[in-house]
C-alpha atoms as a PDB file:
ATOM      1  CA  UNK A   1      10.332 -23.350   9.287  1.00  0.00           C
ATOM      2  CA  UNK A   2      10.914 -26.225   7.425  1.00  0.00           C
ATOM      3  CA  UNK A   3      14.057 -27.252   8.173  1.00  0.00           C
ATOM      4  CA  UNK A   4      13.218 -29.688  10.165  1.00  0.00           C
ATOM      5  CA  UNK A   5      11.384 -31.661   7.622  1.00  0.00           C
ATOM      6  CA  UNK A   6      14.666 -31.303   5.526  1.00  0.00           C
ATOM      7  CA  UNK A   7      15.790 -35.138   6.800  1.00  0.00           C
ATOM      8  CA  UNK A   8      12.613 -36.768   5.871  1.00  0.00           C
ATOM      9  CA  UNK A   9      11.249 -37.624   2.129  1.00  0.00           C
ATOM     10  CA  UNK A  10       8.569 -34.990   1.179  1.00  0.00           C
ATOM     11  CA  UNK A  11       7.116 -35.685  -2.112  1.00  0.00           C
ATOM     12  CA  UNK A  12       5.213 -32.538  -2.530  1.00  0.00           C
ATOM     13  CA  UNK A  13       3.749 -29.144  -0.848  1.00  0.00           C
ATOM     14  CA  UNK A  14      -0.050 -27.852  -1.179  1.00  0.00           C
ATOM     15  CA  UNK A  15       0.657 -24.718  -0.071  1.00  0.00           C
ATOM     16  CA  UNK A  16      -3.001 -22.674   1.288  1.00  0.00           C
ATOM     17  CA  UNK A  17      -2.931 -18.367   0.124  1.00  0.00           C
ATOM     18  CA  UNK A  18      -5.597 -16.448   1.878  1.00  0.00           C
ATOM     19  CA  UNK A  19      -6.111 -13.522   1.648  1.00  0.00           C
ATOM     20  CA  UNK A  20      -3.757 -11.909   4.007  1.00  0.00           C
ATOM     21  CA  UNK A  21      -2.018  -9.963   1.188  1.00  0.00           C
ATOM     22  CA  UNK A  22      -5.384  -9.015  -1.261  1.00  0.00           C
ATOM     23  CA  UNK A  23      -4.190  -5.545  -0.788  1.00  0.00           C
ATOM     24  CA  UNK A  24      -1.261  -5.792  -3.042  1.00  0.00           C
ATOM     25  CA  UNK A  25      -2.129  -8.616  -5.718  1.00  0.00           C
ATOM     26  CA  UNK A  26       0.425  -7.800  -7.655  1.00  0.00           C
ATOM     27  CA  UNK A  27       3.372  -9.005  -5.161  1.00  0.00           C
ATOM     28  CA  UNK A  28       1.916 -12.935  -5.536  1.00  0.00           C
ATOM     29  CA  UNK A  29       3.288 -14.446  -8.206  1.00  0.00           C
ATOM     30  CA  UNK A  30       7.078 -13.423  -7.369  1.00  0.00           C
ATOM     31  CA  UNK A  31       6.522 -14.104  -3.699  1.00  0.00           C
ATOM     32  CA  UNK A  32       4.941 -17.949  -5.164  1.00  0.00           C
ATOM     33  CA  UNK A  33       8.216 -18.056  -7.159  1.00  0.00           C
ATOM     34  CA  UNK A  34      10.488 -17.004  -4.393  1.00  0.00           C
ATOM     35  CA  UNK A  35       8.687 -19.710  -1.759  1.00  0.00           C
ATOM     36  CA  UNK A  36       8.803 -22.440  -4.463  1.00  0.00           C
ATOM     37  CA  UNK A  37      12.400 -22.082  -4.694  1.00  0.00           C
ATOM     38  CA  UNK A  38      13.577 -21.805  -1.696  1.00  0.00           C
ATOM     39  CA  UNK A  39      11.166 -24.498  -0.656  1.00  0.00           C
ATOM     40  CA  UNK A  40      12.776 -27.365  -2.952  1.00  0.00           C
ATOM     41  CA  UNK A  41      16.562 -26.062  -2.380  1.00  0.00           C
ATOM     42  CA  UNK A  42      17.237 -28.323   0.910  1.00  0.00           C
ATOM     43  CA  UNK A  43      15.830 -30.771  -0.798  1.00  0.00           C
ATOM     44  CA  UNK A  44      17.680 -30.742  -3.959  1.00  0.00           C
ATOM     45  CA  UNK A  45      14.742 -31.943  -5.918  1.00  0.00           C
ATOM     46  CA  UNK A  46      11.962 -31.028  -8.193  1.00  0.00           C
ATOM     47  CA  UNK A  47       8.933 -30.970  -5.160  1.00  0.00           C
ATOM     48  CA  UNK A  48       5.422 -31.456  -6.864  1.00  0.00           C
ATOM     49  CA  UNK A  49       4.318 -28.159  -5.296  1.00  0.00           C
ATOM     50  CA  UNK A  50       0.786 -26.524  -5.416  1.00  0.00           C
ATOM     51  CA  UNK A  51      -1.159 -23.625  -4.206  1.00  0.00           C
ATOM     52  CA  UNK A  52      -4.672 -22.982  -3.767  1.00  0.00           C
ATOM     53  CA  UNK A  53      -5.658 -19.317  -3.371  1.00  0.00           C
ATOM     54  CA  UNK A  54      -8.833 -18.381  -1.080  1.00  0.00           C
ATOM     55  CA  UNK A  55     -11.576 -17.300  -3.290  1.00  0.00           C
ATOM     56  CA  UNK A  56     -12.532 -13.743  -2.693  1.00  0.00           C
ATOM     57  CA  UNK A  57     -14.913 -13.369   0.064  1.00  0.00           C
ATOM     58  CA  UNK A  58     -16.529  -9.727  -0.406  1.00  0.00           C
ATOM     59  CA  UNK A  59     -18.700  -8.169  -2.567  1.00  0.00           C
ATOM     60  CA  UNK A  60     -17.289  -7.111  -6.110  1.00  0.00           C
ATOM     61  CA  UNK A  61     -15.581  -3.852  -5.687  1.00  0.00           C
ATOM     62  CA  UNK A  62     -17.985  -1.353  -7.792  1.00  0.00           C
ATOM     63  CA  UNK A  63     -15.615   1.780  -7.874  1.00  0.00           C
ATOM     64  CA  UNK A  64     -12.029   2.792  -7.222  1.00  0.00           C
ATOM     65  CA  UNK A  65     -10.492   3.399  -3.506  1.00  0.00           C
ATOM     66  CA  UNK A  66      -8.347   5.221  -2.041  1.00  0.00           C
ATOM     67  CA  UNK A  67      -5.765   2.161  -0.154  1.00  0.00           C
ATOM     68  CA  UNK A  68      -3.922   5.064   1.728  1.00  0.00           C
ATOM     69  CA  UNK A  69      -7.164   6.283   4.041  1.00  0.00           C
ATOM     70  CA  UNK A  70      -8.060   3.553   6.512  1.00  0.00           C
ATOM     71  CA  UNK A  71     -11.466   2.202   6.635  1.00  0.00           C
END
């Protein structure tokens, strides 16, 4: 999707995370990695790049549950 920007100058990338993947946490930081990298190869530069994550918008989970039985 952005290869079309590939011809211009872009100085940096904020980059927005909801919470569309809050279900498996741990996958984040090497799917952050993996964007960031890709993201700067076309480029050939060191983008300025940062991410703001969506602050979690439910109540504070009190006890375990069970991810494999739908709510």
């Amino acid at each position: 999707m952005v290869q079309g920007l590939v011809p211009y100058t872009v100085r940096g990338i904020l980059w927005f995370q909801a919470d569309g993947n809050n279900g498996h946490p741990g996958e984040s930081p090497e799917m952050i990695r993996a964007l960031i990298t890709t993201w700067r190869e076309p480029w050939r530069a060191e983008l300025q790049f940062s991410y703001v994550e969506m602050n979690n918008m439910k109540e504070r989970q009190r006890a375990p549950v069970d991810r494999r039985r739908s709510v």
